[in-house]
N, C-alpha and C. Protein backbone atom coordinates (compact mmCIF):
# COMPACT_ATOMS: atom_id res chain seq x y z
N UNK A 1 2.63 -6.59 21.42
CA UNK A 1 1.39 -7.36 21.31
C UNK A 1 1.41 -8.11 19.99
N UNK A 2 1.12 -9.66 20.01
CA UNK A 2 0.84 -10.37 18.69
C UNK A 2 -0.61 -9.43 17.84
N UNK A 3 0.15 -9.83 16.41
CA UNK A 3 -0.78 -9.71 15.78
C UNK A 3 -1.79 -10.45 15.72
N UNK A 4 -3.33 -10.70 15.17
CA UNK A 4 -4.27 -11.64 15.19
C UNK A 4 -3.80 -12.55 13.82
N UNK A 5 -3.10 -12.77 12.97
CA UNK A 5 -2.65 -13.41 12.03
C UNK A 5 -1.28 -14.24 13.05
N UNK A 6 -0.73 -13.83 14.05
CA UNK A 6 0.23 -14.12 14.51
C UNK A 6 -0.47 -14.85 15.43
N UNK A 7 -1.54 -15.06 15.98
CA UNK A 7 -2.00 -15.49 17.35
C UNK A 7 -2.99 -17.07 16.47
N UNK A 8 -3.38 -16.57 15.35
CA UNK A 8 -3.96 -17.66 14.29
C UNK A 8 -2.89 -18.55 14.15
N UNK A 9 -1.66 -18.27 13.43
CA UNK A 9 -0.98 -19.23 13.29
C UNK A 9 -0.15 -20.15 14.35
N UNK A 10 -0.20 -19.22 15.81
CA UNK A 10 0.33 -19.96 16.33
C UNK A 10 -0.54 -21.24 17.07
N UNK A 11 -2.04 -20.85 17.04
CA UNK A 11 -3.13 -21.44 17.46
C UNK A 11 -3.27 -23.30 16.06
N UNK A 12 -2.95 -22.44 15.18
CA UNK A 12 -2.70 -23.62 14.06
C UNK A 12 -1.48 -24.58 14.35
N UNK A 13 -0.23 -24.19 14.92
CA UNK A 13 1.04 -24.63 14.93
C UNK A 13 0.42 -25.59 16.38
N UNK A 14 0.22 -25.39 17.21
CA UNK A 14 0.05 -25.89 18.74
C UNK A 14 -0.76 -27.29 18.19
N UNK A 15 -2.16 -26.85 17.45
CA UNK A 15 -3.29 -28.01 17.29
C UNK A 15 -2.46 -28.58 16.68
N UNK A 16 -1.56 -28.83 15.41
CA UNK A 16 -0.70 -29.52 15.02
C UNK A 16 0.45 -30.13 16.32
N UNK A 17 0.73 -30.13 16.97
CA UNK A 17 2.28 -30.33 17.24
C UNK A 17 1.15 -31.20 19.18
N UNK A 18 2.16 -31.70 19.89
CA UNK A 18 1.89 -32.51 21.19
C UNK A 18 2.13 -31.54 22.24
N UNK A 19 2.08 -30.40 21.90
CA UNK A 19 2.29 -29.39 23.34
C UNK A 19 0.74 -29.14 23.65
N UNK A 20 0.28 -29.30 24.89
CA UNK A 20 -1.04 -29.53 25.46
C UNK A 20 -0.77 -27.75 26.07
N UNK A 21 -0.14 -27.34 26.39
CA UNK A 21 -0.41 -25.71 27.10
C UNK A 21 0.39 -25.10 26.45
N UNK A 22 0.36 -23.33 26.33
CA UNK A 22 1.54 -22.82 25.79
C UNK A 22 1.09 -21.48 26.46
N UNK A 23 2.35 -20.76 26.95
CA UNK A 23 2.32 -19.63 27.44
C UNK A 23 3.03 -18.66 26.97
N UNK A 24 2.69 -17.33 26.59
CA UNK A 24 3.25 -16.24 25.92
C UNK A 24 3.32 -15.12 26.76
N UNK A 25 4.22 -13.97 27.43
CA UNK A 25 4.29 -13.24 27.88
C UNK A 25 5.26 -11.85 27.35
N UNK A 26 4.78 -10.67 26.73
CA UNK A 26 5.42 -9.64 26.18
C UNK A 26 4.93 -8.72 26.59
N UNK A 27 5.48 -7.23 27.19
CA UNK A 27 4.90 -5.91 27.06
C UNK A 27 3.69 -5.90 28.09
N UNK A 28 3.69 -6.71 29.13
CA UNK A 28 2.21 -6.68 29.72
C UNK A 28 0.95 -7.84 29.14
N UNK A 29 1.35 -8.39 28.22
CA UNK A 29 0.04 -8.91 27.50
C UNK A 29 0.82 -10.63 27.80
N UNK A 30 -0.36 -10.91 27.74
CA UNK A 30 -0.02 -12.20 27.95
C UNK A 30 -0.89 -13.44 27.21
N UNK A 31 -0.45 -14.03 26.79
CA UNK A 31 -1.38 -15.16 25.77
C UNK A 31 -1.20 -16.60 26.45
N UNK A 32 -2.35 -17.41 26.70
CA UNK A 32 -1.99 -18.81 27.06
C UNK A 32 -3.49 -19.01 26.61
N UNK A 33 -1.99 -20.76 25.64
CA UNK A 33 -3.55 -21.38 24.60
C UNK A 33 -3.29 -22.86 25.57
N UNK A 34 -4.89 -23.56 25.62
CA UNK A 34 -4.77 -25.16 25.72
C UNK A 34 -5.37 -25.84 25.08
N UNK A 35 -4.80 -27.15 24.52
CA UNK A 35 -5.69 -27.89 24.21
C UNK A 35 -6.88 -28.74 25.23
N UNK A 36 -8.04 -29.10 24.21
CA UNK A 36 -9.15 -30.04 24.75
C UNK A 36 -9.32 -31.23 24.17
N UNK A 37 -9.08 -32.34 24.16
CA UNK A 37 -9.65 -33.36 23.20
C UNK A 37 -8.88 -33.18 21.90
N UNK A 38 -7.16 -32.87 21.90
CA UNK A 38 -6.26 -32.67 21.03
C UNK A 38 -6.85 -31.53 19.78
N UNK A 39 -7.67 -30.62 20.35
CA UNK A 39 -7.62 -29.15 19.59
C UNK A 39 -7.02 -28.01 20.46
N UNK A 40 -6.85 -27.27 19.67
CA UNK A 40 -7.18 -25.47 21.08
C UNK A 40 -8.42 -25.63 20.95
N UNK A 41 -8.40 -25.31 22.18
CA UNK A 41 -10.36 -25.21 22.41
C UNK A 41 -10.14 -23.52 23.07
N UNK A 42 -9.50 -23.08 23.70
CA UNK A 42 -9.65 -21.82 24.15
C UNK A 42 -8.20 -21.28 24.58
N UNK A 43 -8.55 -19.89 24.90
CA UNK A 43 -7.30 -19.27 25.32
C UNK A 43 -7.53 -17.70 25.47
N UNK A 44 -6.57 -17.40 26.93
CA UNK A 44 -6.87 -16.55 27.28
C UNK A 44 -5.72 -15.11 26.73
N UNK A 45 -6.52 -14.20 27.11
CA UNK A 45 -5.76 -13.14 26.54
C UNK A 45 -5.91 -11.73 27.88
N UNK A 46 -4.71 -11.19 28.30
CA UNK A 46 -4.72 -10.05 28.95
C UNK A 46 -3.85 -8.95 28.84
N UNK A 47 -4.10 -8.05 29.16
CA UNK A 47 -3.39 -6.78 28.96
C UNK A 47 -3.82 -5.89 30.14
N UNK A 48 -2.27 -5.56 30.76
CA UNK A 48 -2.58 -5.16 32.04
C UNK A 48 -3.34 -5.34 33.16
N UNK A 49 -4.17 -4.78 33.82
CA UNK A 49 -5.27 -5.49 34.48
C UNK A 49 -6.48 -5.79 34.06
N UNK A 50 -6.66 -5.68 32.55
CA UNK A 50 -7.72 -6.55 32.15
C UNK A 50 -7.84 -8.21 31.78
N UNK A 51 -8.56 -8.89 32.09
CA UNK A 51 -8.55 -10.10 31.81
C UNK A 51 -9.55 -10.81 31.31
N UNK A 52 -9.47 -11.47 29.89
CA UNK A 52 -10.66 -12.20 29.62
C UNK A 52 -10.12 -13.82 29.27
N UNK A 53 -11.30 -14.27 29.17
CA UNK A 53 -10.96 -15.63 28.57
C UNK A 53 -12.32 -16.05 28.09
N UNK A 54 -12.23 -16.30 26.86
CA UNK A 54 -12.56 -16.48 25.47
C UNK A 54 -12.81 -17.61 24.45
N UNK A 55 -13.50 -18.05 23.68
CA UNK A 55 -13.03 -19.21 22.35
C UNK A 55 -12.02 -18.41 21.26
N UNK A 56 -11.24 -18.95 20.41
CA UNK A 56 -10.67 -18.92 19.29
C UNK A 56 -11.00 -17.60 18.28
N UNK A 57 -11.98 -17.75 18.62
CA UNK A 57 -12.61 -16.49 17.58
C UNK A 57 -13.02 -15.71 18.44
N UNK A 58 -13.20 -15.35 19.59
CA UNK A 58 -13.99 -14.30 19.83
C UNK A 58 -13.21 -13.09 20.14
N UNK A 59 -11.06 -13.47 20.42
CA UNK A 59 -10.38 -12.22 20.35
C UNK A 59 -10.78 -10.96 19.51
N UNK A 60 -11.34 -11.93 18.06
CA UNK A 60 -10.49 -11.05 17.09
C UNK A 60 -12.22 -9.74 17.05
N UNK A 61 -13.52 -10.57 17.70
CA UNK A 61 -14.32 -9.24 17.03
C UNK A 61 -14.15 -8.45 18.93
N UNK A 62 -13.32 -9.09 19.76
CA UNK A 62 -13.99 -8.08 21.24
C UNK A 62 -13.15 -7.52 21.14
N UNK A 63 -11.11 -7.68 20.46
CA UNK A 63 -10.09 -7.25 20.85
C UNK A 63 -10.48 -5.46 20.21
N UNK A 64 -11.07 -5.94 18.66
CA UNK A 64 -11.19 -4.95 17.67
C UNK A 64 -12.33 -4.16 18.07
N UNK A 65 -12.97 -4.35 18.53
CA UNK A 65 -14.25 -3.31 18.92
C UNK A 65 -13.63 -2.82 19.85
N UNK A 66 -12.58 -3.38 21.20
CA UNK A 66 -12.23 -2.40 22.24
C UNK A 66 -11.18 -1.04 21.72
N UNK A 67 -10.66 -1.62 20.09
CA UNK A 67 -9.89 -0.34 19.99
C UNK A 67 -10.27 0.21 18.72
N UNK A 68 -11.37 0.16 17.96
CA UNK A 68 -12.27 0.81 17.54
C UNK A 68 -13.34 0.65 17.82
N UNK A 69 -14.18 1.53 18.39
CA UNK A 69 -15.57 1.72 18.34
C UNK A 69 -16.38 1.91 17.13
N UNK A 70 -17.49 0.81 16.45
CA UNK A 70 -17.74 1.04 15.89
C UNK A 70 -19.59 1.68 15.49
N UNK A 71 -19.87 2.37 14.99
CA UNK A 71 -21.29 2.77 14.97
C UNK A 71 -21.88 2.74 13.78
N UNK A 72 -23.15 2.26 13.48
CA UNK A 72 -24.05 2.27 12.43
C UNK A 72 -24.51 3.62 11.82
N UNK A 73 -24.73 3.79 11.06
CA UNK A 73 -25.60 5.17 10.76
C UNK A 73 -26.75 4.88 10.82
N UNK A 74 -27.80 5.35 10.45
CA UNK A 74 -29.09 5.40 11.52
C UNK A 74 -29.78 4.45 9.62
N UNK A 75 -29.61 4.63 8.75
CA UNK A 75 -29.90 4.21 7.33
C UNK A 75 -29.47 2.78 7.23
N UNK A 76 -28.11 2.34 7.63
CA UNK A 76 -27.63 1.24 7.92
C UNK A 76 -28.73 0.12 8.84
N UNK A 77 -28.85 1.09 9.65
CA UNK A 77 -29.66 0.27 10.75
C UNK A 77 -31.47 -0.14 10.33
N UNK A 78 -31.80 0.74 9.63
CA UNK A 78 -33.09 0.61 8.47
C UNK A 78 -32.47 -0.35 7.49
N UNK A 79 -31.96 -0.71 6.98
CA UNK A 79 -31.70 -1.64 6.17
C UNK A 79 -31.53 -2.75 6.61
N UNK A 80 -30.70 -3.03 7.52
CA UNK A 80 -30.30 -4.23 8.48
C UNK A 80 -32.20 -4.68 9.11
N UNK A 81 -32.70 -3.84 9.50
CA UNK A 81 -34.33 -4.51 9.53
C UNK A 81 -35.08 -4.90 8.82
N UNK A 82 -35.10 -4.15 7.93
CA UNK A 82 -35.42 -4.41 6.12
C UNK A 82 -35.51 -5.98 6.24
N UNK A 83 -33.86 -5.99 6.31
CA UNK A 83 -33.33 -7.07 5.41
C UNK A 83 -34.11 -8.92 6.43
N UNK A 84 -34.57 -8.11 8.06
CA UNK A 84 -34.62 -9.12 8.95
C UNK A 84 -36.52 -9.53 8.03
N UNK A 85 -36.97 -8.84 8.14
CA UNK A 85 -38.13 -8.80 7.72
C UNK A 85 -38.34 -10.16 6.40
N UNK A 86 -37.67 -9.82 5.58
CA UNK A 86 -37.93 -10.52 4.34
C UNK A 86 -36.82 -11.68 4.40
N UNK A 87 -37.80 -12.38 4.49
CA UNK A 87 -36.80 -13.71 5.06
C UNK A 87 -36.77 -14.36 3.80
N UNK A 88 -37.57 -14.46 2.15
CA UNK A 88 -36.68 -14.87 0.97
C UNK A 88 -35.34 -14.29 0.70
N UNK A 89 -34.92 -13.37 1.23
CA UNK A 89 -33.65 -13.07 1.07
C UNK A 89 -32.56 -13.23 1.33
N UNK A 90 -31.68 -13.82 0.95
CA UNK A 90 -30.36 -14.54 2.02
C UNK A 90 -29.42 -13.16 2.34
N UNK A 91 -29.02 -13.29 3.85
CA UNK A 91 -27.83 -11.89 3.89
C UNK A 91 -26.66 -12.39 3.73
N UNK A 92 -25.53 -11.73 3.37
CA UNK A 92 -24.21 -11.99 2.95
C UNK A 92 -24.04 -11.33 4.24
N UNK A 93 -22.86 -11.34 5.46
CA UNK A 93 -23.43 -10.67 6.57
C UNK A 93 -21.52 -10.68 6.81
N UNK A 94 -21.27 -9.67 7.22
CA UNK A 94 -19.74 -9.50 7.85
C UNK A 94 -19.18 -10.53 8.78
N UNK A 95 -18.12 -11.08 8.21
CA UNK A 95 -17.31 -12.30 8.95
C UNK A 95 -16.60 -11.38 10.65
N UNK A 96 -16.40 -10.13 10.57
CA UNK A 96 -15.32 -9.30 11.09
C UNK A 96 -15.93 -7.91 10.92
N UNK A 97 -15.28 -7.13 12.12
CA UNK A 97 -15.46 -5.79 12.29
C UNK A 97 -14.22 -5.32 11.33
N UNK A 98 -14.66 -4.20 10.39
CA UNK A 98 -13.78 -3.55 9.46
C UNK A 98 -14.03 -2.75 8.28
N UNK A 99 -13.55 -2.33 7.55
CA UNK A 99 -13.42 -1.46 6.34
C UNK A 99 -14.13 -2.20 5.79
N UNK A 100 -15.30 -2.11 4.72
CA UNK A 100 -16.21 -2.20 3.63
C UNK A 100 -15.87 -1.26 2.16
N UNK A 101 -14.79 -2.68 1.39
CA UNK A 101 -14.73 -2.08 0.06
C UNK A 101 -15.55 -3.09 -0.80
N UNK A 102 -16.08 -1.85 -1.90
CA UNK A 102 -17.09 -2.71 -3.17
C UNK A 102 -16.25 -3.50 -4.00
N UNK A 103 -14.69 -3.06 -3.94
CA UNK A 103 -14.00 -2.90 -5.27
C UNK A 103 -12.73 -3.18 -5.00
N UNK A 104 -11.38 -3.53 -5.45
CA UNK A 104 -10.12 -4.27 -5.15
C UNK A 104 -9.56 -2.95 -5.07
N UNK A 105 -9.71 -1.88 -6.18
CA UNK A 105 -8.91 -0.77 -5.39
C UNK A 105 -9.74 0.37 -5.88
N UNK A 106 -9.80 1.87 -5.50
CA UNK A 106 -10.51 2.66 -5.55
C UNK A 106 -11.02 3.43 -7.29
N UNK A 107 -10.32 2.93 -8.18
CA UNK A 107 -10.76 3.15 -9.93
C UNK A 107 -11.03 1.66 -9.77
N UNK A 108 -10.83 1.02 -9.26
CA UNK A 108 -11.98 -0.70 -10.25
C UNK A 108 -13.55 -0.44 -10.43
N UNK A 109 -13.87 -1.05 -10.81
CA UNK A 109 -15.57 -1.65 -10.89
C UNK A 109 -15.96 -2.36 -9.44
N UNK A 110 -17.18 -2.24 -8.84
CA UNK A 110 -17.21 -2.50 -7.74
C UNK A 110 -17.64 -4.32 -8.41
N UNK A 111 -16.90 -4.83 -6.90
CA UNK A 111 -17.09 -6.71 -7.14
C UNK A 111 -18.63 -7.20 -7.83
N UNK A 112 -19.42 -6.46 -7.09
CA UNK A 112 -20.82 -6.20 -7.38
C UNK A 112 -22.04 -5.68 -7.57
N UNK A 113 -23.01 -5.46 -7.74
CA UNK A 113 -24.11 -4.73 -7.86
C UNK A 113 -25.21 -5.24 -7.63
N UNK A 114 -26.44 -4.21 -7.46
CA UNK A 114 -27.68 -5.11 -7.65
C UNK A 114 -27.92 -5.27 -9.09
N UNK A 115 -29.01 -6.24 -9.12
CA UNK A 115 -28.86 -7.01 -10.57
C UNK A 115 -28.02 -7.99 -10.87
N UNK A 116 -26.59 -7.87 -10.17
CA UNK A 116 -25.59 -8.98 -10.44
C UNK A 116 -26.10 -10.29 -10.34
N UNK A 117 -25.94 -11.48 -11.03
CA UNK A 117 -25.71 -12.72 -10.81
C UNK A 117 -24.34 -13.35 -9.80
N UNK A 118 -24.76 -14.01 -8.97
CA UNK A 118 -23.34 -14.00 -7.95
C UNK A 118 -23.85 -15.56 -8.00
N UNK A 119 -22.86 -16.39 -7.92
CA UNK A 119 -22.58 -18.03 -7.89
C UNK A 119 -21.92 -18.27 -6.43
N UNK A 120 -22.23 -19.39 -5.04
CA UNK A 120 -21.56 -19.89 -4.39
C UNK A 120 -20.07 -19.20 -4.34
N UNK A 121 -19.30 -19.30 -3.54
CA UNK A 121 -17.90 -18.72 -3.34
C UNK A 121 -17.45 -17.54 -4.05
N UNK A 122 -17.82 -16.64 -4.96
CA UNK A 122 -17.47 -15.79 -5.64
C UNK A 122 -17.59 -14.50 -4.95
N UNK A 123 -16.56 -13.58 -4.94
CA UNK A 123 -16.35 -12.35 -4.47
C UNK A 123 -17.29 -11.53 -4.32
N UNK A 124 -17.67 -11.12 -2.99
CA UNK A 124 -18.53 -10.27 -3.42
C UNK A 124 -18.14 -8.60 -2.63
N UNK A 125 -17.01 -8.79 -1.87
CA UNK A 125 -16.40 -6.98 -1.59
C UNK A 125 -14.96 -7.50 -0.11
N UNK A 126 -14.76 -6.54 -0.15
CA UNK A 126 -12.87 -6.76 0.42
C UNK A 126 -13.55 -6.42 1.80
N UNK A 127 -13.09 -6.77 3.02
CA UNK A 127 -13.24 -5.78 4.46
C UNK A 127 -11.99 -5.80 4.92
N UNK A 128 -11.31 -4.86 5.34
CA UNK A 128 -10.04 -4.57 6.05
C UNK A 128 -9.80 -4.68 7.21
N UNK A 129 -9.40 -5.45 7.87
CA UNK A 129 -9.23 -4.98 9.44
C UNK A 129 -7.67 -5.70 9.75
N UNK A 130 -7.33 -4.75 10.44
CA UNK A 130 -5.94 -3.96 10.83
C UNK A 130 -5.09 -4.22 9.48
N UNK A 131 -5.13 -4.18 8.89
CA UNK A 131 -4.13 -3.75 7.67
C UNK A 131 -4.32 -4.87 6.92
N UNK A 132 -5.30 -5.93 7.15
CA UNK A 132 -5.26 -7.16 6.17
C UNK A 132 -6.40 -7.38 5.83
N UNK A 133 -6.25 -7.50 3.86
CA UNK A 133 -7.50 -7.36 3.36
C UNK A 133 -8.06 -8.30 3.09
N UNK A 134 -9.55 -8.66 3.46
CA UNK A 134 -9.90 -10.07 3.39
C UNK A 134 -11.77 -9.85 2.32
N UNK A 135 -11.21 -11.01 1.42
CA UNK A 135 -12.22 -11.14 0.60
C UNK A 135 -13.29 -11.89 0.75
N UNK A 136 -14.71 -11.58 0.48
CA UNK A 136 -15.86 -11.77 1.09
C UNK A 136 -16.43 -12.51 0.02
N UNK A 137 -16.68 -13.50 0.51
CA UNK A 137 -17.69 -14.78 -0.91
C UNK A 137 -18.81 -14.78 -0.39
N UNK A 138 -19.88 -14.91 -1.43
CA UNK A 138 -21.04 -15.41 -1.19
C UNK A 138 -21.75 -16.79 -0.58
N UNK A 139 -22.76 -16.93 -0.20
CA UNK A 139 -22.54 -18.31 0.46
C UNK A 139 -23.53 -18.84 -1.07
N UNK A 140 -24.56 -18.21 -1.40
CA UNK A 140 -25.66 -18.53 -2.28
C UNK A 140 -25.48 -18.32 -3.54
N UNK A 141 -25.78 -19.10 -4.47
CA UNK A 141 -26.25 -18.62 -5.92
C UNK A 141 -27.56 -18.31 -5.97
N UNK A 142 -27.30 -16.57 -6.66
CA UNK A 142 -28.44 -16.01 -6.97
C UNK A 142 -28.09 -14.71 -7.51
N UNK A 143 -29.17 -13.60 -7.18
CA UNK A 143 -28.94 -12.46 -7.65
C UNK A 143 -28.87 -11.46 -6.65
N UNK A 144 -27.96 -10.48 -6.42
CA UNK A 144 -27.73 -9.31 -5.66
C UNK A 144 -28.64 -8.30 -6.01
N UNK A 145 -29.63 -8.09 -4.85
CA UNK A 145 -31.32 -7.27 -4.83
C UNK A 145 -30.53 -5.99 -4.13
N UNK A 146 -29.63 -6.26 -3.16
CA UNK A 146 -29.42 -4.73 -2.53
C UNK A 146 -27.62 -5.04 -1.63
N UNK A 147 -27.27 -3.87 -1.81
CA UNK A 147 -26.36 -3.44 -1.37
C UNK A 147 -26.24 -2.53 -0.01
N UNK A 148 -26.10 -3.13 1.15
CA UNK A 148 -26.27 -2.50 2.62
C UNK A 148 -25.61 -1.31 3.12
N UNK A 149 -24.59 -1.47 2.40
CA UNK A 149 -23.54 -0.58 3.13
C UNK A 149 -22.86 -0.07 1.90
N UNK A 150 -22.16 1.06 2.57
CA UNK A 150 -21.10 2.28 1.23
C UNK A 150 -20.08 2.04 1.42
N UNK A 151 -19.41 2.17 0.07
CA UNK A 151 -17.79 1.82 -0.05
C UNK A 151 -17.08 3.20 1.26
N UNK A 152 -15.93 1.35 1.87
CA UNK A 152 -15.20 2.73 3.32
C UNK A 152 -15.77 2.41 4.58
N UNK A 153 -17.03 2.28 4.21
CA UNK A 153 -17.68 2.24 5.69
C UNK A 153 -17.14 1.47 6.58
N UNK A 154 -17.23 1.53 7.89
CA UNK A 154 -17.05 0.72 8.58
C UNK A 154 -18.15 0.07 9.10
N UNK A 155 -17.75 -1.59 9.12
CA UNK A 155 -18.76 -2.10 9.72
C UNK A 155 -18.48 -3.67 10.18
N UNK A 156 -19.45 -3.78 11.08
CA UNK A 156 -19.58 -4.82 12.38
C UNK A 156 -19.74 -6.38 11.84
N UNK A 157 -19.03 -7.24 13.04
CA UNK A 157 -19.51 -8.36 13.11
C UNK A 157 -21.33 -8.83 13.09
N UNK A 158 -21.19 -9.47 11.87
CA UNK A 158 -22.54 -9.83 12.08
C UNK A 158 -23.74 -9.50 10.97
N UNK A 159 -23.00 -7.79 10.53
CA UNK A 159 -23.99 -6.97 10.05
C UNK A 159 -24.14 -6.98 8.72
N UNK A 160 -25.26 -7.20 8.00
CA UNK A 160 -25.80 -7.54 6.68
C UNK A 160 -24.98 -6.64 5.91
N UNK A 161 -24.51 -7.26 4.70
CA UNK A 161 -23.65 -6.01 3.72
C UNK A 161 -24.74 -6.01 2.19
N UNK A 162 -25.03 -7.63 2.29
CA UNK A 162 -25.89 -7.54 0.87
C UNK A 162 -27.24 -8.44 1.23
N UNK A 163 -28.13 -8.37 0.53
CA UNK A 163 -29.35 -9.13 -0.01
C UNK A 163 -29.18 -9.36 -1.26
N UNK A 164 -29.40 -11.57 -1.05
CA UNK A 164 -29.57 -12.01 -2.21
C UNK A 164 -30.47 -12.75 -2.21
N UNK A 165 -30.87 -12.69 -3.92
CA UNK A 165 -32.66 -13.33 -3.78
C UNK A 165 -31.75 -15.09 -4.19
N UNK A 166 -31.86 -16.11 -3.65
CA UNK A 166 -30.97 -17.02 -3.80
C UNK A 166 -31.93 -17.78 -4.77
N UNK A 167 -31.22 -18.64 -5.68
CA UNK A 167 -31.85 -19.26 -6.60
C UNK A 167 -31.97 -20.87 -6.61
């Protein structure tokens, strides 16, 4: 089975290059990308007798939830309402289902805190998923009011990690 870094680049290589279909077949799984209007616009993905078909992005949060399950803790899920409630607050919100680190490695200083001042694009915690660590920027300048989630945790597409009071 391709990796999702492997299925990205080849999705990058195709929109570049004049091949309008491309078909991949290994191990049971099978990948076929097409273009629309000279992009990939979609592409399907199966494994064994399952079959979906999908946009570009949506492998990477259905592939990963089918082979981890992931669950909130019940505190997580109070916060995530919290956070819906107070709408001066901007959420920094998970790109990807995965590992939630504060900090580049386990003795650093975490990226951030509440109280922090955080500027547009600047780091604000690592998430892991399948072995590749991807760093999380802010979208807002402002200040970090709360911190959602604990270093490790796992957590979901979608789901609030910070509140910032944006400036």
């Amino acid at each position: 089975m391709l990796k999702i870094q492997e299925i990205r680049e080849l999705i990058k290589l195709i929109d570049k290059s004049s091949i309008n279909e491309f078909k991949y077949e290994n191990d049971g799984s099978k990948i076929v990308l097409k273009k629309q209007g000279g992009t990939v616009a979609s592409y399907q993905l199966e494994e064994a007798p399952v079959q979906s078909v999908v946009q570009p992005t949506e492998p990477v949060r259905e592939q990963t939830q089918a082979a981890e399950p992931v669950k909130a803790s019940p505190e997580v899920k109070q916060d995530s309402n919290n956070a819906e409630e107070d709408s001066s607050l901007h959420k920094v919100v998970s790109p990807m289902v995965g590992t939630f680190y504060s900090a580049s490695s386990p003795d650093a200083e975490p990226f951030v805190k509440p109280g922090d001042k955080v500027s547009k694009d600047s780091i604000v915690c690592i998430i892991e998923a399948m072995k590749l660590f991807n760093e999380i920027e802010s979208e807002v300048n402002g200040e970090v009011v709360k911190v959602l989630v604990e270093n490790g945790q796992l957590v979901e597409y979608g789901q609030p990690l910070f509140l910032v009071k944006a400036e």
